[in-house]
PDB file of N, CA and C in Angstrom:
ATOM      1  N   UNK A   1      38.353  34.502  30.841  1.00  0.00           N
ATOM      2  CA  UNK A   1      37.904  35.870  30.917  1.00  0.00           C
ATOM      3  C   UNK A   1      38.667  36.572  32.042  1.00  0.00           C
ATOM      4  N   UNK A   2      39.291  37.653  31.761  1.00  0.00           N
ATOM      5  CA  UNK A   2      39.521  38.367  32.856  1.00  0.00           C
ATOM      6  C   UNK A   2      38.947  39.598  33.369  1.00  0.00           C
ATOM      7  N   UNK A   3      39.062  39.400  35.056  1.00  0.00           N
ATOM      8  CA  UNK A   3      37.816  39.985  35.780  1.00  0.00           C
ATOM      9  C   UNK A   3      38.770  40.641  36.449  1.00  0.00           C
ATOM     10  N   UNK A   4      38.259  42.269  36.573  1.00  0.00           N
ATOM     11  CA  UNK A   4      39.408  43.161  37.611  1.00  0.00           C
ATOM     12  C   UNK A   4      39.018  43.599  39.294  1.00  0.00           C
ATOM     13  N   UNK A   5      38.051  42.389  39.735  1.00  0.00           N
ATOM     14  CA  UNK A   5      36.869  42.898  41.265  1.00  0.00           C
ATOM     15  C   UNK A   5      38.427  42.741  42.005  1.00  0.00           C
ATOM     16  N   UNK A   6      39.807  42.022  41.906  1.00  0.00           N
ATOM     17  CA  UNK A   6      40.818  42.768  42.858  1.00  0.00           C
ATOM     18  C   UNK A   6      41.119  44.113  42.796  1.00  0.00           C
ATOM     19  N   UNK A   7      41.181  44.948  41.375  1.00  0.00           N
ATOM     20  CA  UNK A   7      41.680  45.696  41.728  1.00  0.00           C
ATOM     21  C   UNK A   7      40.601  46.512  42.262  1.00  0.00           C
ATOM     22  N   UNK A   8      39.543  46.463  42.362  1.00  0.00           N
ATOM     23  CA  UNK A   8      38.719  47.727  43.486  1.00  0.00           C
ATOM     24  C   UNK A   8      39.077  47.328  44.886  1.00  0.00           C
ATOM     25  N   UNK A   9      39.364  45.865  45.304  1.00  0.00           N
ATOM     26  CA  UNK A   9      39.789  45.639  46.261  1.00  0.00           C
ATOM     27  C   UNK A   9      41.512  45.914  47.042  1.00  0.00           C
ATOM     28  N   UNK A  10      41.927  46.338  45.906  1.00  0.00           N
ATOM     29  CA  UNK A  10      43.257  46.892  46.528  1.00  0.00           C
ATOM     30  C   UNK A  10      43.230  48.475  46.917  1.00  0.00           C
ATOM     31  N   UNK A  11      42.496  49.020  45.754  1.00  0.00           N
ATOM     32  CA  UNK A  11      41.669  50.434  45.558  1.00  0.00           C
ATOM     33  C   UNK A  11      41.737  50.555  47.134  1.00  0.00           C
ATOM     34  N   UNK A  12      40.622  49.754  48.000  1.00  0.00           N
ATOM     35  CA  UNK A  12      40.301  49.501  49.386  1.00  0.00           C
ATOM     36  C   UNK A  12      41.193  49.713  50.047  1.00  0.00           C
ATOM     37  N   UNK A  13      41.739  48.605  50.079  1.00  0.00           N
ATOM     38  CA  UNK A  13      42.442  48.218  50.493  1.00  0.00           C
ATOM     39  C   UNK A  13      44.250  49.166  50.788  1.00  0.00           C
ATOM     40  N   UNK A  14      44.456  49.984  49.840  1.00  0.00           N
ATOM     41  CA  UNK A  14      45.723  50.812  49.609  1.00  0.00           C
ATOM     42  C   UNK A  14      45.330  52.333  49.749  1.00  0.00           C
ATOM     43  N   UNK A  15      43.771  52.874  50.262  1.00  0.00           N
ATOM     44  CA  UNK A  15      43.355  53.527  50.475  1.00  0.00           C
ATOM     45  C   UNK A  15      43.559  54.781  49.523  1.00  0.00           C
ATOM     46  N   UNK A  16      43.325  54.333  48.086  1.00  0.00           N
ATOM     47  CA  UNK A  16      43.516  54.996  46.659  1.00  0.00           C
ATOM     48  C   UNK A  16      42.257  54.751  46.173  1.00  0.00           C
ATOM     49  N   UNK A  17      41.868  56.442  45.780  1.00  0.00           N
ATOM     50  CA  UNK A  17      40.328  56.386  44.802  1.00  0.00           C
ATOM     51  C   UNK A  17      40.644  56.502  43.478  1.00  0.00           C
ATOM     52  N   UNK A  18      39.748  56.201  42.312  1.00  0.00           N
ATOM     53  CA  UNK A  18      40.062  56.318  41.129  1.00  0.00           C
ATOM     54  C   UNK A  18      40.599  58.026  40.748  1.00  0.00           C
ATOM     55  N   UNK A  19      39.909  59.043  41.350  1.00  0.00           N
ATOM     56  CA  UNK A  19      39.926  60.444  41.093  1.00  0.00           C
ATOM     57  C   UNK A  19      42.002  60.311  41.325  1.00  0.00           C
ATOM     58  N   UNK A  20      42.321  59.692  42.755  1.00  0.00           N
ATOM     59  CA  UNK A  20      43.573  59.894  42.971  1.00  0.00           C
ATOM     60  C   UNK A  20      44.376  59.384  41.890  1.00  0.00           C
ATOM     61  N   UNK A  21      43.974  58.394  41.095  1.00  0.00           N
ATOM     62  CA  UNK A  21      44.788  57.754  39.690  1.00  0.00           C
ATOM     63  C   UNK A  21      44.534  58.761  39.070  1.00  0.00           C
ATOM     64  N   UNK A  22      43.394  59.358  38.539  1.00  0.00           N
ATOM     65  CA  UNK A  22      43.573  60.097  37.265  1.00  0.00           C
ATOM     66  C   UNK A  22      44.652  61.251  37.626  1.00  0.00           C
ATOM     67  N   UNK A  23      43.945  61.850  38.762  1.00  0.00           N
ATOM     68  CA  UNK A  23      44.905  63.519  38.942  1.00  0.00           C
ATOM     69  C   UNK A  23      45.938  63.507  39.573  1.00  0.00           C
ATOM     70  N   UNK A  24      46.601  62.515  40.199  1.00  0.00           N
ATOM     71  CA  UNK A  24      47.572  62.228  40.792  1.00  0.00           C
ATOM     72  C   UNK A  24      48.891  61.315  40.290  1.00  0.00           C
ATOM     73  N   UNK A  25      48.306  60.195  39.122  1.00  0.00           N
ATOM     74  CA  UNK A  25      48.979  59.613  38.157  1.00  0.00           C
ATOM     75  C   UNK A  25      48.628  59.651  36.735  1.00  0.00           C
ATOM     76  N   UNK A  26      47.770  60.763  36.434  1.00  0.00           N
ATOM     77  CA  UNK A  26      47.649  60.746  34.797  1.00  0.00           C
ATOM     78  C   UNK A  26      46.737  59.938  34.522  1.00  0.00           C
ATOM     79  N   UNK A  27      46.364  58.677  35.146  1.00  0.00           N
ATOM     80  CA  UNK A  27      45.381  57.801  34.315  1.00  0.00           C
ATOM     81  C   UNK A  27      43.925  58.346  33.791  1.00  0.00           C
ATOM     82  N   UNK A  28      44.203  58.014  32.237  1.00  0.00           N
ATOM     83  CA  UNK A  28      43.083  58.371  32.059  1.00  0.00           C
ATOM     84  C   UNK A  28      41.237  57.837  32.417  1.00  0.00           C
ATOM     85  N   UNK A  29      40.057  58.858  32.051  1.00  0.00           N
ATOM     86  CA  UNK A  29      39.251  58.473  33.104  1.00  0.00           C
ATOM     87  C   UNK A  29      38.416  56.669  32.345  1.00  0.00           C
ATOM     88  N   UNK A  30      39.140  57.595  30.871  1.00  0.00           N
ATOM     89  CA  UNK A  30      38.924  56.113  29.621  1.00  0.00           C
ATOM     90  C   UNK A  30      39.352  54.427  30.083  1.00  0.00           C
ATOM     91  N   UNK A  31      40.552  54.596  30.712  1.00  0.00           N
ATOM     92  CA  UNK A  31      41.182  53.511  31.670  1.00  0.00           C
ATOM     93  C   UNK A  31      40.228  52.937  32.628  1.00  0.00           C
ATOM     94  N   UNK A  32      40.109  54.315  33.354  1.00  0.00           N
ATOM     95  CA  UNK A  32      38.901  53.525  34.696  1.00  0.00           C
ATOM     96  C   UNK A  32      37.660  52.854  34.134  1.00  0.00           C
ATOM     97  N   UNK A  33      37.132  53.541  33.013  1.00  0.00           N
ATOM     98  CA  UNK A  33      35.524  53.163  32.349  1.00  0.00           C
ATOM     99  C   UNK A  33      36.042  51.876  32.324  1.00  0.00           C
ATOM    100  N   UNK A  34      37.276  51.621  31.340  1.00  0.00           N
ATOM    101  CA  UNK A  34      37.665  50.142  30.818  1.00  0.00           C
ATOM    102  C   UNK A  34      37.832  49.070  31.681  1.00  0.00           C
ATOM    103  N   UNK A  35      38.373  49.328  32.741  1.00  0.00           N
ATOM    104  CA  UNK A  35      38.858  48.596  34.143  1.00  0.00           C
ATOM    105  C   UNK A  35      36.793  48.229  34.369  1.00  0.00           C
ATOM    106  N   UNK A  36      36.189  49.314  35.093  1.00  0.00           N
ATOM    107  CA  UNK A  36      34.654  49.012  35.640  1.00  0.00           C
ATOM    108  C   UNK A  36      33.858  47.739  34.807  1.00  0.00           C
ATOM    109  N   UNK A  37      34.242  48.098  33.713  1.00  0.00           N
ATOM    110  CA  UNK A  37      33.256  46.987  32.343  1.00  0.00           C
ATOM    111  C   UNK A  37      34.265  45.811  31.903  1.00  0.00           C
ATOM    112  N   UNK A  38      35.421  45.694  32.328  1.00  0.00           N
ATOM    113  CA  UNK A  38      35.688  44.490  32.269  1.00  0.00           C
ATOM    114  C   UNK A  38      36.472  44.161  30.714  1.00  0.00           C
ATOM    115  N   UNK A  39      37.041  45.234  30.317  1.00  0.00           N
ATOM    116  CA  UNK A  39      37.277  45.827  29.379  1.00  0.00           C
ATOM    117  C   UNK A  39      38.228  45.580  29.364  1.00  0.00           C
ATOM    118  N   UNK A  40      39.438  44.837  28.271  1.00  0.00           N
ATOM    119  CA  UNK A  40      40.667  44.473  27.971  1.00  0.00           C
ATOM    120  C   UNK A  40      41.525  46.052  28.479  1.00  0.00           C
ATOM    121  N   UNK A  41      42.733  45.864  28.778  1.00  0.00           N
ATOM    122  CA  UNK A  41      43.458  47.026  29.131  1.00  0.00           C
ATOM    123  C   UNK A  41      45.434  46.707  28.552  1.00  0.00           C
ATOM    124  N   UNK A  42      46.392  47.170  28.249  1.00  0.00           N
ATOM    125  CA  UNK A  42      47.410  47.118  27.639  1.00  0.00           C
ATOM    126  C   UNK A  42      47.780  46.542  28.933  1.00  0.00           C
ATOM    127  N   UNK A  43      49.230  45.914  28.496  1.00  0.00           N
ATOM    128  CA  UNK A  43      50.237  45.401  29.627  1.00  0.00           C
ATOM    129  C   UNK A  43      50.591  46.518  30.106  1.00  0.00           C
ATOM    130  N   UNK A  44      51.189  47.753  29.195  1.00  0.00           N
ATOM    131  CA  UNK A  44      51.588  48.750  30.181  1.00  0.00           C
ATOM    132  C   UNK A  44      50.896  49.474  31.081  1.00  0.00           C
ATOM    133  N   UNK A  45      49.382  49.561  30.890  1.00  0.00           N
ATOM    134  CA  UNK A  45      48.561  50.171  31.659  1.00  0.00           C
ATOM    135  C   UNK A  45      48.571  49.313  33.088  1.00  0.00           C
ATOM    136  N   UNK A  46      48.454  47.642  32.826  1.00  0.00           N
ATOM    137  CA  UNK A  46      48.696  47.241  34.145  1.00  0.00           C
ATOM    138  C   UNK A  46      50.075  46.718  34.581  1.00  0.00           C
ATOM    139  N   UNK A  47      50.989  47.206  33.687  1.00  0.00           N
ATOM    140  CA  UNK A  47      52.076  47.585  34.798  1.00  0.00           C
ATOM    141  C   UNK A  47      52.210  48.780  35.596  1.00  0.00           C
ATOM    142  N   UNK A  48      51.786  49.788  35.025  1.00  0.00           N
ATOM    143  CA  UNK A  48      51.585  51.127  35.710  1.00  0.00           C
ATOM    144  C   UNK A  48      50.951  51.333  36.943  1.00  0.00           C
ATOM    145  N   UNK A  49      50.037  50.614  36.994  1.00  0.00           N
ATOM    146  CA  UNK A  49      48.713  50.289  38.112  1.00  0.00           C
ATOM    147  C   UNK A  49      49.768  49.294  39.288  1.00  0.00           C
ATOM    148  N   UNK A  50      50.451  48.165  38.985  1.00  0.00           N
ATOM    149  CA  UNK A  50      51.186  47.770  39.642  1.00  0.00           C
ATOM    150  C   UNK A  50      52.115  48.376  40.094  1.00  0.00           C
ATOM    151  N   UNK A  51      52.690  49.527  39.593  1.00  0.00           N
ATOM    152  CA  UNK A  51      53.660  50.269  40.052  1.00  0.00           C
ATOM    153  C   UNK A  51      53.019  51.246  40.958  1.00  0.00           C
ATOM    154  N   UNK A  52      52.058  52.139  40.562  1.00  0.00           N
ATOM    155  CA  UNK A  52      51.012  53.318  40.751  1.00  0.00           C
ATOM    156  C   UNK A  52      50.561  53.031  42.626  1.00  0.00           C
ATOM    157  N   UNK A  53      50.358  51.843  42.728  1.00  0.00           N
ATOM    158  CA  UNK A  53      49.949  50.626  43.686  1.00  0.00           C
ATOM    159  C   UNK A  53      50.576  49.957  44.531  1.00  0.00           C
ATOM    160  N   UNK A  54      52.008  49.822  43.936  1.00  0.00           N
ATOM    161  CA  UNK A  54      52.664  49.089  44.985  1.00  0.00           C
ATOM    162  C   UNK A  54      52.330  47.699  45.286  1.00  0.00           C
ATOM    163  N   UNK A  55      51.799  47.232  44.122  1.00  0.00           N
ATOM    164  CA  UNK A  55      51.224  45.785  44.022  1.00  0.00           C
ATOM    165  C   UNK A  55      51.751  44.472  43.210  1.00  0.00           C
ATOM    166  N   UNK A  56      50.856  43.177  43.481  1.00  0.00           N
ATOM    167  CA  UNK A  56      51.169  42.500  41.933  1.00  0.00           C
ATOM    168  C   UNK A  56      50.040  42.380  41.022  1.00  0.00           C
ATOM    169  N   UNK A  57      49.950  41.709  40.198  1.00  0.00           N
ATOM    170  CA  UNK A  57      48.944  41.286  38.751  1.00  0.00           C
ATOM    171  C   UNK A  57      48.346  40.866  39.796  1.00  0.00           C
ATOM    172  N   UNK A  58      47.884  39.985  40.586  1.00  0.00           N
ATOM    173  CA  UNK A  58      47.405  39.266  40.938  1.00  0.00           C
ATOM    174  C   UNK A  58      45.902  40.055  41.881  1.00  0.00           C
ATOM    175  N   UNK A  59      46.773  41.400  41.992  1.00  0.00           N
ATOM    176  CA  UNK A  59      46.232  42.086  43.085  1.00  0.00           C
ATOM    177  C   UNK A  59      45.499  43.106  42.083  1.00  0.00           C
ATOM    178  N   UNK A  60      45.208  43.276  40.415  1.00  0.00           N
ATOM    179  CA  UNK A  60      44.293  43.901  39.615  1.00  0.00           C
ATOM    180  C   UNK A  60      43.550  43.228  39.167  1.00  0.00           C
ATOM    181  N   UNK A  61      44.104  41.767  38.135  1.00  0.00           N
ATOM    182  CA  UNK A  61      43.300  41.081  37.628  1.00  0.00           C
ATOM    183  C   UNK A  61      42.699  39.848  38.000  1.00  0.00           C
ATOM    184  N   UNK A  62      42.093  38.983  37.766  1.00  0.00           N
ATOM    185  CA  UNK A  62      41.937  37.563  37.773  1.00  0.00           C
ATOM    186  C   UNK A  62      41.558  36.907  37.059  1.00  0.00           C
ATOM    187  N   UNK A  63      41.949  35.834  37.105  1.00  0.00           N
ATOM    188  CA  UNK A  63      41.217  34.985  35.135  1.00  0.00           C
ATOM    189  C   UNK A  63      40.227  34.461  35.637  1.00  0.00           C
ATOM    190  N   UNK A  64      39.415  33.718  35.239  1.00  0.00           N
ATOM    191  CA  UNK A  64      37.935  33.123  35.084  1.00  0.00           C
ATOM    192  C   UNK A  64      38.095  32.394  33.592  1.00  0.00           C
ATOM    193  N   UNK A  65      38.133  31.216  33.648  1.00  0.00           N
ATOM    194  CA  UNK A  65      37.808  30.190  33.119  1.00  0.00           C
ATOM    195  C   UNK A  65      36.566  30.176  31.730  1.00  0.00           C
ATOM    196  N   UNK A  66      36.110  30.570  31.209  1.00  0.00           N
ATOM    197  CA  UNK A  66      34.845  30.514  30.404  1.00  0.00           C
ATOM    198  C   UNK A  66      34.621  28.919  30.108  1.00  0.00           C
ATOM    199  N   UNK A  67      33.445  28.489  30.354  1.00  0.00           N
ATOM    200  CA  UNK A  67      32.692  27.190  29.550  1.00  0.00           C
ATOM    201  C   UNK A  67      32.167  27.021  28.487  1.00  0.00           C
TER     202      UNK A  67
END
């Protein structure tokens, strides 16, 4: 399963609010809903976010294992 609790922590951390993604990089607010709920998202959306960010994958998503 993948879980996105880094990227609110880079959010933090890079001192970027979601409002600054939408109106500042276009992202839509459909993106953020999807990101909050854990919600599958395109590769390009999180390459964008990596770019948007100045980050890596590592620093939006994380996997989790399911049993």
């Amino acid at each position: 399963m993948i879980i996105y609790s880094p990227f609110w922590d880079t959010l933090k951390r890079k001192k970027v609010s979601t409002y600054t993604l939408i109106t500042k990089y276009n992202m839509s607010s459909s993106t953020i809903a999807r990101i909050r709920h854990n919600k599958p998202i395109t590769t390009t959306t999180l390459n964008d976010l990596c770019t948007f960010l100045d980050c890596a994958v590592e620093d939006i998503i994380k996997y989790i294992k399911e049993t």
